[in-house]
Each structure stands twice: as C-alpha cells, then as structure tokens.
N, C-alpha and C. Protein backbone atom coordinates (compact mmCIF):
# COMPACT_ATOMS: atom_id res chain seq x y z
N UNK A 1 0.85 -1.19 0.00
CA UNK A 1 0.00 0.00 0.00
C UNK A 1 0.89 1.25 0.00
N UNK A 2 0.62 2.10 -0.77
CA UNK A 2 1.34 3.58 -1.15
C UNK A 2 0.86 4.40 0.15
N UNK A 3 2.01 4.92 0.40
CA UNK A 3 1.56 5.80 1.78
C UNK A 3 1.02 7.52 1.09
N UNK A 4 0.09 7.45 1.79
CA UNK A 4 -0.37 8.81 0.87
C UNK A 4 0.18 10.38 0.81
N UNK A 5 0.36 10.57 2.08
CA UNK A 5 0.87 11.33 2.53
C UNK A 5 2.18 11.76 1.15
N UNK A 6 2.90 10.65 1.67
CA UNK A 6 4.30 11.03 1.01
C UNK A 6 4.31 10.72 -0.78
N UNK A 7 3.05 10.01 -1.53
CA UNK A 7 2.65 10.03 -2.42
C UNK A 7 2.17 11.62 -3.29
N UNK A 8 1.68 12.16 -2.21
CA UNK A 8 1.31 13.42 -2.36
C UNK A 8 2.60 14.15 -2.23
N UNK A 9 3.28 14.13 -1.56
CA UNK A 9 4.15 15.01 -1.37
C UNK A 9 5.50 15.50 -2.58
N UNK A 10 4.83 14.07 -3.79
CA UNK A 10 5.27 13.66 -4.85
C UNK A 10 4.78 14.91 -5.89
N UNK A 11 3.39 15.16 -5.80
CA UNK A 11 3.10 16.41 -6.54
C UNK A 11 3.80 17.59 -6.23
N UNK A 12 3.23 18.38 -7.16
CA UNK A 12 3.78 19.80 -7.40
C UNK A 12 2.88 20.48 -6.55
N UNK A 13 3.87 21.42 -5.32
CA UNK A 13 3.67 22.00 -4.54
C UNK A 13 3.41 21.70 -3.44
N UNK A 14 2.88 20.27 -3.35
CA UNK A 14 2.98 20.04 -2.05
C UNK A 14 3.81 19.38 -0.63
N UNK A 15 3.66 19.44 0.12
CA UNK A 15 4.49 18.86 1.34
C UNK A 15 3.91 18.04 2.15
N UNK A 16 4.86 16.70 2.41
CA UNK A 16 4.54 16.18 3.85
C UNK A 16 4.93 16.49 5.55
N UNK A 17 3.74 16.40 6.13
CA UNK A 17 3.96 17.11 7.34
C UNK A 17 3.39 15.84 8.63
N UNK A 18 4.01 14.80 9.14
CA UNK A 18 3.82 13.68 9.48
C UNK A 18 2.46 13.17 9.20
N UNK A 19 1.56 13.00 9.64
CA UNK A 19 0.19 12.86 9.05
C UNK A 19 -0.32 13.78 8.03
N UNK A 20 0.21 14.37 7.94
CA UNK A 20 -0.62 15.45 6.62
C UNK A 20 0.07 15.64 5.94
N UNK A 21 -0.69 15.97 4.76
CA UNK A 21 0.09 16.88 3.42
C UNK A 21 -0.83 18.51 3.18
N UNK A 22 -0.31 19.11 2.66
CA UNK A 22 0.19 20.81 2.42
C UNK A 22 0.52 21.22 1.43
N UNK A 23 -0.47 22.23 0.49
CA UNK A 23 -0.14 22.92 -0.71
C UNK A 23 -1.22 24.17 -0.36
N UNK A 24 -0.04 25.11 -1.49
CA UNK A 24 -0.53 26.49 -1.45
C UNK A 24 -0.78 26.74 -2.20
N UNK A 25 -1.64 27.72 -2.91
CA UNK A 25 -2.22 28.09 -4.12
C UNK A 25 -2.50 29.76 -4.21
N UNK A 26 -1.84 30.31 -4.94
CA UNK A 26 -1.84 31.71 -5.11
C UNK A 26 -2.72 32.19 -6.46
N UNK A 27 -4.05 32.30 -6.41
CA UNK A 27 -4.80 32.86 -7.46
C UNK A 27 -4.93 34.52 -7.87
N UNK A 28 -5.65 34.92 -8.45
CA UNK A 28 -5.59 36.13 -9.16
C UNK A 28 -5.70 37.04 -8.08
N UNK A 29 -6.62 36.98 -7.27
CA UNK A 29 -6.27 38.04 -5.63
C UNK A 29 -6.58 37.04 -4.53
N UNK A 30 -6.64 35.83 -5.08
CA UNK A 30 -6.61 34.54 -3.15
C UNK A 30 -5.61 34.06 -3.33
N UNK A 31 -5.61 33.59 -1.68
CA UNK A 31 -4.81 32.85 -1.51
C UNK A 31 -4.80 31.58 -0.90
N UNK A 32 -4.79 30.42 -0.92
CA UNK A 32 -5.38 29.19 0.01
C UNK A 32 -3.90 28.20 0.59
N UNK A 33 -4.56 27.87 1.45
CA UNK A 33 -3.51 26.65 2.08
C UNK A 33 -4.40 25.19 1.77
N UNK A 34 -4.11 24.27 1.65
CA UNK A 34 -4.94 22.88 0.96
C UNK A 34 -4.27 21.59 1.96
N UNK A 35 -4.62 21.08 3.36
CA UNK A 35 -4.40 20.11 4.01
C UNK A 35 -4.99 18.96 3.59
N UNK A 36 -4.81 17.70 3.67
CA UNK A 36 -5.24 16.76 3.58
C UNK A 36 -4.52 15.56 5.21
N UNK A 37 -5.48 15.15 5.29
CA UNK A 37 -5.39 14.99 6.83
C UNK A 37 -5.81 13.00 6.50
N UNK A 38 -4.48 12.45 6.70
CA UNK A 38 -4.84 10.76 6.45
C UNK A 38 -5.49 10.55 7.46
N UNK A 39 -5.41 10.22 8.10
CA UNK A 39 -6.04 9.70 9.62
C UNK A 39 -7.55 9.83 9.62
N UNK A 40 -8.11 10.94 9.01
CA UNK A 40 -9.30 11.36 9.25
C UNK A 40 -9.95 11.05 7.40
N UNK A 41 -9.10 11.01 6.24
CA UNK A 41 -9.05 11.26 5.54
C UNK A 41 -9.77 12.88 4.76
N UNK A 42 -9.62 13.44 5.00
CA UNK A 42 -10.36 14.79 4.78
C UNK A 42 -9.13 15.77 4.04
N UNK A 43 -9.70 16.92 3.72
CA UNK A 43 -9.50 17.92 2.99
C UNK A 43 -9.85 18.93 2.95
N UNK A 44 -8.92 20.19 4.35
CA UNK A 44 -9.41 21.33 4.15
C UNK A 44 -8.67 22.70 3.80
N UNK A 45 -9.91 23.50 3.66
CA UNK A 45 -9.50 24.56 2.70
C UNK A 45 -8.96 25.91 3.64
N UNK A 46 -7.67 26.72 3.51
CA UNK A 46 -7.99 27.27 4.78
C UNK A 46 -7.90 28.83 3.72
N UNK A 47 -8.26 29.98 3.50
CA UNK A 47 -8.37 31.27 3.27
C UNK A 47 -7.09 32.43 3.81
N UNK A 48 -6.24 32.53 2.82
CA UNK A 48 -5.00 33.08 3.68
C UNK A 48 -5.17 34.35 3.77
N UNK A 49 -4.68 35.33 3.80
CA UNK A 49 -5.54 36.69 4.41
C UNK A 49 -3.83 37.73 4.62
N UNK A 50 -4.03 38.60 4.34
CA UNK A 50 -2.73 39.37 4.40
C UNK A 50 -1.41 39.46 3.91
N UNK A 51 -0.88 39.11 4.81
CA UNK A 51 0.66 38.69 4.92
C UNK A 51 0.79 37.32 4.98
N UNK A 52 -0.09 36.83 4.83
CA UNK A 52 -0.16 35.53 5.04
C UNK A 52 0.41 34.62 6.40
N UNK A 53 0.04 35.47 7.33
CA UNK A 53 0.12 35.36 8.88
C UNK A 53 -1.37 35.20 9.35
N UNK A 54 -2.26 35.17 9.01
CA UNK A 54 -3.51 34.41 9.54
C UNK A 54 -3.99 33.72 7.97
N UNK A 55 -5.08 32.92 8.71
CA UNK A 55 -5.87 31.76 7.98
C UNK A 55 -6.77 31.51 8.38
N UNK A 56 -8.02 31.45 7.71
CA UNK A 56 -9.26 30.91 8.34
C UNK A 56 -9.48 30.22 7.68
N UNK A 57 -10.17 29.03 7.79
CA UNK A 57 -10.91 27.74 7.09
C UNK A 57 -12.08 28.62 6.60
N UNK A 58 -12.94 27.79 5.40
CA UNK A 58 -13.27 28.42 4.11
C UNK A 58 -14.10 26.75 4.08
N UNK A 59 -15.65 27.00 3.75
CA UNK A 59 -16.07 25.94 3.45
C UNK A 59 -16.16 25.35 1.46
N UNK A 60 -15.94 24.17 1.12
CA UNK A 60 -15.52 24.33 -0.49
C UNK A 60 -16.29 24.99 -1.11
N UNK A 61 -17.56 24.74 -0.86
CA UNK A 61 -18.55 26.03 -1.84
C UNK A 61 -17.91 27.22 -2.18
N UNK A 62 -17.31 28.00 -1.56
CA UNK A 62 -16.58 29.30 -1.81
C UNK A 62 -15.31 29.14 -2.20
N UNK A 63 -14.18 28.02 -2.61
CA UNK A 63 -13.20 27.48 -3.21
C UNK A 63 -13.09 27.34 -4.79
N UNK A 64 -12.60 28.01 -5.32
CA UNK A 64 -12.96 28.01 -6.96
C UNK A 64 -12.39 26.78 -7.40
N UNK A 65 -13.88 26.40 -8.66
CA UNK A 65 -13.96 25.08 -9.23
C UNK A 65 -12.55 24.21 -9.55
N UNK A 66 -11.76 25.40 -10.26
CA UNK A 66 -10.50 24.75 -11.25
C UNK A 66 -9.50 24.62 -10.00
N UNK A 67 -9.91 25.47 -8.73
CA UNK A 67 -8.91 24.44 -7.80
C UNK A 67 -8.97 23.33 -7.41
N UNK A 68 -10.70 23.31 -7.15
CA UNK A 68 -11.03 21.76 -6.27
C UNK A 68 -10.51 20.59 -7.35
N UNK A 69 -10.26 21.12 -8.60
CA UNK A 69 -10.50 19.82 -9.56
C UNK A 69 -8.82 19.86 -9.84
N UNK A 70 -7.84 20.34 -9.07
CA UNK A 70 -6.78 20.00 -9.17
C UNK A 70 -6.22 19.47 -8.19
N UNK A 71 -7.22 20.10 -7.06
CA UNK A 71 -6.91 18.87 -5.34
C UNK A 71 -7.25 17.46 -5.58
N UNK A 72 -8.16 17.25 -6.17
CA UNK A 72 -8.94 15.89 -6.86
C UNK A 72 -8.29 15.28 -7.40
N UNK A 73 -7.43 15.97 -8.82
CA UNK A 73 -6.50 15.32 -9.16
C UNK A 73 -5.45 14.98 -8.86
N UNK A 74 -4.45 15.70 -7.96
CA UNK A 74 -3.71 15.65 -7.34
C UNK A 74 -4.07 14.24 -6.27
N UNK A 75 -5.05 14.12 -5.38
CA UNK A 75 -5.26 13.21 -4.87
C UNK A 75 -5.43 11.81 -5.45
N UNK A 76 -5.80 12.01 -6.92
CA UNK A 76 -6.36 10.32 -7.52
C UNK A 76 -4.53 10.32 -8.10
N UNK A 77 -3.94 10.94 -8.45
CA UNK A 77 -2.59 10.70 -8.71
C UNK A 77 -2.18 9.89 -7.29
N UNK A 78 -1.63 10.52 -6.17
CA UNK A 78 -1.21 9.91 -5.12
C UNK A 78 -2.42 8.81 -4.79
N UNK A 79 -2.97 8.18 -5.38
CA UNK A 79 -3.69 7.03 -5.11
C UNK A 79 -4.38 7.12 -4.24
N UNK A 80 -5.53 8.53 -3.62
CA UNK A 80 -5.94 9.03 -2.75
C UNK A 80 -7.78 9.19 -3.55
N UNK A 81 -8.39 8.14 -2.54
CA UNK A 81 -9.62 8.46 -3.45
C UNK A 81 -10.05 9.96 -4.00
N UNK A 82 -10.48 10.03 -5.12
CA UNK A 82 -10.84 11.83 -5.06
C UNK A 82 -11.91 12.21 -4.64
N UNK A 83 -12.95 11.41 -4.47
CA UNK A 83 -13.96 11.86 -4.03
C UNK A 83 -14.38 12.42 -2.35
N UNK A 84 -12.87 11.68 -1.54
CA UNK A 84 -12.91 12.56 -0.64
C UNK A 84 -12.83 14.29 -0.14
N UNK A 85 -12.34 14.58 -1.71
CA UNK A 85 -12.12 16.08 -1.17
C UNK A 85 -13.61 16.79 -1.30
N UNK A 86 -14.74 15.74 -1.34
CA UNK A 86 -16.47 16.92 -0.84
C UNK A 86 -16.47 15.95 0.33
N UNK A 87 -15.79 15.37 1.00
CA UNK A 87 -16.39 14.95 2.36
C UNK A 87 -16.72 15.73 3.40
N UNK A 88 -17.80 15.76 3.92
CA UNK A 88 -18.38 16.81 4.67
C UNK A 88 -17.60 16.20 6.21
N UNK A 89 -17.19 17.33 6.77
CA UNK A 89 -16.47 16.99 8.19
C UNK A 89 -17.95 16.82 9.34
C-alpha cells in the first residue's frame, strides 16, 4: 500500500507534514492553504488573508472550481480516493 501522505508530497507544490500533506495556491487576488489529513481522511480549505500570517478555514462552496479539480486530481494521482475532497467533516 502507497503511503499517501508522502505520495502526495510527490506532486507539485505540495508537502509532507507527518500525518498530513500541504499545498498552497496563489490565485488572481486569493490565496489558500490545501491540508489533507490521512487519519481522518479529509481535505481542508484554509483562506490566507494578508501577509499571510492568519488563515481561516473556508467551506468548499466558496473554493474556486478549477482548484477543487486540481486537489482531486492531485489526490487520484497519489492514489488518494478523489472523491474525498467533498467529504463533509
């Protein structure tokens, strides 16, 4: 079994962080942080804000489409079901 975490950490941009993986995404004026959390299997979105010294979580509805569908992909690459990233916490 492929450990996911570090499967992911295989893509572009992201990082492993012992149970989790970590990518950032800098759009036209957002900014997001993108966790994925094995243990729990989940996927959240957090809203970076400034200086990028705070963060608030962001539910996906308000996450633009062409990102979610590159977390998705990113996840079915690292052998990470994709359909977890609408799992409702």
């Amino acid at each position: 079994m492929t450990d996911p975490i570090n499967a992911l950490a295989t893509q572009k941009g992201w990082k492993a962080e012992e149970f989790a993986a970590r990518v950032h995404y800098e759009g036209a004026d957002d900014r997001y942080s993108i966790e994925y959390y094995e243990p729990s299997e989940c996927v959240l979105y957090w809203k970076v804000k400034g200086d990028g010294s705070t963060a608030v979580p962001v539910g996906r509805e308000t996450v633009p489409d062409p990102l979610r569908d590159r977390i998705r992909e990113d996840l079915a690459d690292a052998g990470v079901d994709p359909q977890i990233e609408g799992r409702s916490l």
